[in-house]
Protein backbone atom coordinates (compact mmCIF):
# COMPACT_ATOMS: atom_id res chain seq x y z
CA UNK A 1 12.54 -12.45 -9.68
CA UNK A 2 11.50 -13.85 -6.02
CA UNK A 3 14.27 -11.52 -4.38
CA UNK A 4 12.34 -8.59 -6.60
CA UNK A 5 9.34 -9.55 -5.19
CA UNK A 6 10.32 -10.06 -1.61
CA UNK A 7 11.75 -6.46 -1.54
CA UNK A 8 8.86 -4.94 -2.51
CA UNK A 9 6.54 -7.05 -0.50
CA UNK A 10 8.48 -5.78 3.11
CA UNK A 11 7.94 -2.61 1.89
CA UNK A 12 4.28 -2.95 1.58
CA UNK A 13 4.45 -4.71 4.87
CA UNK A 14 3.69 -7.86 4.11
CA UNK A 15 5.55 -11.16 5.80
CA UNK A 16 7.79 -13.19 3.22
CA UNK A 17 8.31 -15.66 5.50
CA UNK A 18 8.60 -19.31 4.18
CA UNK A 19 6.57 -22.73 4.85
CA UNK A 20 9.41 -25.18 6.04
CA UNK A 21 7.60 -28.18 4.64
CA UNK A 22 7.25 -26.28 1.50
CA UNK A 23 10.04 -24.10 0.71
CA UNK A 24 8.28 -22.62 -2.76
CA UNK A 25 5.31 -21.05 -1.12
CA UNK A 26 5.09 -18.51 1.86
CA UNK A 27 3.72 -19.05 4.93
CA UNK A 28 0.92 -16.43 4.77
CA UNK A 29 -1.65 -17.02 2.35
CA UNK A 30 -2.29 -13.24 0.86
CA UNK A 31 1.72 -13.19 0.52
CA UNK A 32 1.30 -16.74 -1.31
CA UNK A 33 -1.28 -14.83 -3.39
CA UNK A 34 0.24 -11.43 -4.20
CA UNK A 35 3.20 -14.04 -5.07
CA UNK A 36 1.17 -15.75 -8.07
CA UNK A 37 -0.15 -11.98 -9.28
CA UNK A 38 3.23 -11.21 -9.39
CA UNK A 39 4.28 -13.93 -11.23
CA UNK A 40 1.20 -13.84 -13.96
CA UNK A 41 2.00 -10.19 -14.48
CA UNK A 42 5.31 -10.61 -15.60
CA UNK A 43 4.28 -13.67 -17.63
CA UNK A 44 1.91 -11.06 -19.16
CA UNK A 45 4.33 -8.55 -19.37
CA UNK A 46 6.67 -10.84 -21.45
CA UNK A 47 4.09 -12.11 -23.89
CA UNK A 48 3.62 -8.43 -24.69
CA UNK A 49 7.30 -7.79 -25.00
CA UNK A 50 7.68 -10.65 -27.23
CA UNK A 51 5.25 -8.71 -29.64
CA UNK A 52 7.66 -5.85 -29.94
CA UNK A 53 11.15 -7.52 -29.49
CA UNK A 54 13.16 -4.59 -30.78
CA UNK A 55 11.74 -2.28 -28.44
CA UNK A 56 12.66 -4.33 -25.47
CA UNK A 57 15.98 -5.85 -26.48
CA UNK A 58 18.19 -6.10 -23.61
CA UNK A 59 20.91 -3.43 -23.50
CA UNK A 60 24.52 -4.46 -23.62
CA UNK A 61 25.76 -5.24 -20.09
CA UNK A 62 28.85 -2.11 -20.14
CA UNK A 63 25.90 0.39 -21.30
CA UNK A 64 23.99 2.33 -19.05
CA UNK A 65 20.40 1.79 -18.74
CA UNK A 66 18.80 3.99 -20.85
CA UNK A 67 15.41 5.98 -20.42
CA UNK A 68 12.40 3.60 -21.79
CA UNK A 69 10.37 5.27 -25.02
CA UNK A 70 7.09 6.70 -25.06
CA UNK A 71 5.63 3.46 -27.15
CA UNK A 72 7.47 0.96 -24.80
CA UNK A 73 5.91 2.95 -21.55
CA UNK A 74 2.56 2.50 -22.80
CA UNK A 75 2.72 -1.34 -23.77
CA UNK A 76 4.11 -1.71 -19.89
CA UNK A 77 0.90 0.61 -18.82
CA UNK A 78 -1.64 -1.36 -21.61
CA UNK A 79 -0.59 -4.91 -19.89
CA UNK A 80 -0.11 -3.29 -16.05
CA UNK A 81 -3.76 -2.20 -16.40
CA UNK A 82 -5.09 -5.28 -18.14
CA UNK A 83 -3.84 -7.26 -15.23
CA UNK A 84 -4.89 -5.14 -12.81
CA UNK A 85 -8.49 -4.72 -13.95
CA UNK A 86 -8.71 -8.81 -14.22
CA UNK A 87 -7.82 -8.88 -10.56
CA UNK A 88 -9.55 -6.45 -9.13
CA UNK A 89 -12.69 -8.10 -10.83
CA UNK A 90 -11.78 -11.51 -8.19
CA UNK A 91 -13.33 -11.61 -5.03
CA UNK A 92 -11.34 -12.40 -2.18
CA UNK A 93 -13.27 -15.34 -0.99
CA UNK A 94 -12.41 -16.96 -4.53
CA UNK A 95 -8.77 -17.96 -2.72
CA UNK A 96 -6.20 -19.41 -4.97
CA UNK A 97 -8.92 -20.80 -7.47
CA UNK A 98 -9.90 -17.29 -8.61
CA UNK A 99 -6.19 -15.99 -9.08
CA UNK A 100 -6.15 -19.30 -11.18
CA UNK A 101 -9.24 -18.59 -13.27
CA UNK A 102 -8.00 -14.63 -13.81
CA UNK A 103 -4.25 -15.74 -14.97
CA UNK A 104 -6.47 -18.31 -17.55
CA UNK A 105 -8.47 -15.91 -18.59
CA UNK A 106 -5.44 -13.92 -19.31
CA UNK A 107 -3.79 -16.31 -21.23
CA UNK A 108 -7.00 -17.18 -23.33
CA UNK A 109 -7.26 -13.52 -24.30
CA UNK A 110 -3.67 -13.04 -25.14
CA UNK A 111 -3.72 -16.23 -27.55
CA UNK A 112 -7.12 -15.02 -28.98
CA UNK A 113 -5.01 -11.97 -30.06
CA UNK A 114 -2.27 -13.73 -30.97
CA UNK A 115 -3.91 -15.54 -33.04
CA UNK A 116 -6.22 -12.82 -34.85
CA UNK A 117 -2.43 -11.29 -35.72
């Protein structure tokens, strides 16, 4: 997942670089922070899946990857835009406090629905 990330974080630019006294987090603080979105969108992402396990069974390793389904494309789009309309609600003075608050907030609504199921 971090090697995932990393890749598409030079692409966009951004320095991956690691803190030496801290190995875990990076050394710039908005690549610490895109880090933690990252990581709270694909803990969304797999709450969701978890609601349709059929759909998003994992293939068997000698079969090729097939094309996803119309249904499974818009659960990834319905949880892609959740999270990205509870971040771009954070200001960007809130630091690593707000992107703690948001990925709460998304956890509180996704075991209010869980439980109203």
């Amino acid at each position: 997942m971090r090697n995932a990330f990393e890749a598409w974080a030079q692409r966009e630019g951004h320095i991956v670089r690691r803190r030496e006294d801290k190995p875990e987090e990076y050394l710039v603080y908005e690549t610490q922070r895109r880090w933690v979105i990252w990581q709270a969108a694909l803990a969304h992402g797999a709450k969701a899946a978890a609601e349709t396990p059929s759909k998003f069974a994992p293939a068997a390793p000698e079969s090729k990857p097939i094309a996803i389904g119309q249904d499974e494309a818009a659960v990834r789009n319905r949880v892609l835009n959740e999270v990205l309309d509870a971040f771009s609600e954070l200001d960007e003075a809130a630091g690593m406090e707000g992107v703690l608050k948001v990925i709460q907030g998304l956890k509180k609504k996704q075991k209010a629905l869980a439980e109203k199921a």
